[in-house]
C-alpha atoms as a PDB file:
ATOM      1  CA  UNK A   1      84.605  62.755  46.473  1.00  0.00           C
ATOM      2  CA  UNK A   2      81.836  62.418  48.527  1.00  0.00           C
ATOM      3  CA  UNK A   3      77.993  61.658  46.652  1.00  0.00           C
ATOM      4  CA  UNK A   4      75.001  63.864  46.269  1.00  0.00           C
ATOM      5  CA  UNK A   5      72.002  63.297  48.327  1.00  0.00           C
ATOM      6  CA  UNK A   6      68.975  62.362  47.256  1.00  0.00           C
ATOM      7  CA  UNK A   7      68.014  66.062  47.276  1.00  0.00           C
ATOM      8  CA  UNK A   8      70.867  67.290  45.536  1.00  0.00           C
ATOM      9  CA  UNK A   9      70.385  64.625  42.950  1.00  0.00           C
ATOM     10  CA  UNK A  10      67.062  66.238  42.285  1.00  0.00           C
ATOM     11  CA  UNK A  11      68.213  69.765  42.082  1.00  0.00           C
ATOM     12  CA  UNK A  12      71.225  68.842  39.700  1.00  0.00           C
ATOM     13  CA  UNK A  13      68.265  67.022  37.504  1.00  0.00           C
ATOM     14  CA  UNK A  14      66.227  69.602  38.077  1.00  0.00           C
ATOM     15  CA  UNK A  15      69.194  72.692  36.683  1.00  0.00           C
ATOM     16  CA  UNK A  16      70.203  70.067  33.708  1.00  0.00           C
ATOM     17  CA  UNK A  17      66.714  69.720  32.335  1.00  0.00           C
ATOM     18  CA  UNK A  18      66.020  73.144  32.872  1.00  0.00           C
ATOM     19  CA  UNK A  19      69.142  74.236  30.419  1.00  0.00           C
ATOM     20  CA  UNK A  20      68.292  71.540  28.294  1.00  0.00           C
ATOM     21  CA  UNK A  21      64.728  73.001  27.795  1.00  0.00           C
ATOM     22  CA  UNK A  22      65.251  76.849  28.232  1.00  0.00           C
ATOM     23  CA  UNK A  23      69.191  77.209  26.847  1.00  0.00           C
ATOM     24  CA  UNK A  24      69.912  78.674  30.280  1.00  0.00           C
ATOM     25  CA  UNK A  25      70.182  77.604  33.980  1.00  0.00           C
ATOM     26  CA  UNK A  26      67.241  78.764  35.761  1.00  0.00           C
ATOM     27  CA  UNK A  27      67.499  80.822  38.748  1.00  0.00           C
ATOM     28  CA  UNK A  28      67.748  80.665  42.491  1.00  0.00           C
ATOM     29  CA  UNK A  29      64.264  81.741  42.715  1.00  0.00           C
ATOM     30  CA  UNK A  30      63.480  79.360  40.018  1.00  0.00           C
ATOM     31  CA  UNK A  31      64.777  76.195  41.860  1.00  0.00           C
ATOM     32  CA  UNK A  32      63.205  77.795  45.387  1.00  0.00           C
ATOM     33  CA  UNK A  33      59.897  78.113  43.444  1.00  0.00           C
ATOM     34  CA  UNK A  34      60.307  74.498  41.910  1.00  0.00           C
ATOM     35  CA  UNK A  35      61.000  72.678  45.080  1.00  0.00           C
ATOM     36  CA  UNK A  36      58.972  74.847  47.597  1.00  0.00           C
ATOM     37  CA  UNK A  37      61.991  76.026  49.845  1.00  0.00           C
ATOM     38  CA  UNK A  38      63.197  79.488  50.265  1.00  0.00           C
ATOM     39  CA  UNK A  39      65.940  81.375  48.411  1.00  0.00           C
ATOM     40  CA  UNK A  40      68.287  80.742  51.466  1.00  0.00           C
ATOM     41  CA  UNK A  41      67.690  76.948  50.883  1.00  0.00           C
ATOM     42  CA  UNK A  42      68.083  77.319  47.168  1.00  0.00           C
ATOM     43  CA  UNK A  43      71.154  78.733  47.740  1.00  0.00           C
ATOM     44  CA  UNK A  44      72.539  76.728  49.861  1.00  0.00           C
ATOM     45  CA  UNK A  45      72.195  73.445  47.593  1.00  0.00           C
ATOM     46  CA  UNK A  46      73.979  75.743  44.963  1.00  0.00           C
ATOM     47  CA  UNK A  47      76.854  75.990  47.235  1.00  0.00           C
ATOM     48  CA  UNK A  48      76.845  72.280  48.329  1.00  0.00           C
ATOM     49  CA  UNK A  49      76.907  70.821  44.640  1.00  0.00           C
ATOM     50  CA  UNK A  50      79.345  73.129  43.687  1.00  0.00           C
ATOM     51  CA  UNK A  51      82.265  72.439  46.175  1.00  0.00           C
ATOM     52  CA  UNK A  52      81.254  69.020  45.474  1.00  0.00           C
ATOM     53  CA  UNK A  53      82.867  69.780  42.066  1.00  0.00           C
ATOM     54  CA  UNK A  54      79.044  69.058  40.119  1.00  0.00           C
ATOM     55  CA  UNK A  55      78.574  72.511  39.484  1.00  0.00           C
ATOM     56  CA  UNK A  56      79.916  76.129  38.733  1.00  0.00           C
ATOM     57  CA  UNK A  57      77.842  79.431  39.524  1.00  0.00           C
ATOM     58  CA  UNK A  58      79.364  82.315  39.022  1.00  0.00           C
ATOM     59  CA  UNK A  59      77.891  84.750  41.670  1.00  0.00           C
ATOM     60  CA  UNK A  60      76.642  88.430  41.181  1.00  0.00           C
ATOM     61  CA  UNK A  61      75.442  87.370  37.440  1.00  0.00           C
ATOM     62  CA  UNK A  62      72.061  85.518  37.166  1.00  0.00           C
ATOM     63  CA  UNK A  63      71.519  82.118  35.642  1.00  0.00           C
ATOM     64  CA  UNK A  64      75.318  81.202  35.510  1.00  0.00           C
ATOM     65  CA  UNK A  65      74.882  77.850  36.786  1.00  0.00           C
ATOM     66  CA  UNK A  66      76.771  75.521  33.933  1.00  0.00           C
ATOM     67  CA  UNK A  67      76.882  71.451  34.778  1.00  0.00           C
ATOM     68  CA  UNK A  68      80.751  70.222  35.010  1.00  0.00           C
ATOM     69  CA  UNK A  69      79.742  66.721  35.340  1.00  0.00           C
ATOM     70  CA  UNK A  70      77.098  64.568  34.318  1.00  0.00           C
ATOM     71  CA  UNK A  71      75.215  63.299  37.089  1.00  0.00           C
ATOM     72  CA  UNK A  72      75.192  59.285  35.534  1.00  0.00           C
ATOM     73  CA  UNK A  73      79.398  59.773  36.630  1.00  0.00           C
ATOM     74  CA  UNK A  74      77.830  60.170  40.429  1.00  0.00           C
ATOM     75  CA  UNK A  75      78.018  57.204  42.648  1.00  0.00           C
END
């Protein structure tokens, strides 16, 4: 399994303390807005942690992002 980078690290903090605040993952406009990178990028980290096996989205429904592993299990 290969590791996050440091980016991806922050986004996976960022989603996981987002649900933990709100009760729902936030949006890819919501992470775009957050880190100041477009929806493209946004989505693309999305897509990156989740064939890493972090993260599931389930696409066409918004704020489906759910955490499959905790990110202290990442080395």
């Amino acid at each position: 399994m290969r590791t996050l980078t440091e980016r991806q690290t922050e986004i996976l903090n960022y989603i996981d303390g987002y649900i933990k605040q709100n009760g729902y993952s936030p949006s890819v406009r919501d992470i775009a807005g957050h880190f100041e990178i477009s929806a493209m990028g946004a989505h693309d980290h999305i897509l990156a942690l989740e064939k890493k096996g972090v993260i599931k989205s389930h696409y066409k429904k918004p704020r489906t992002i759910t955490i499959l592993r905790s990110k202290e299990n990442e080395s």
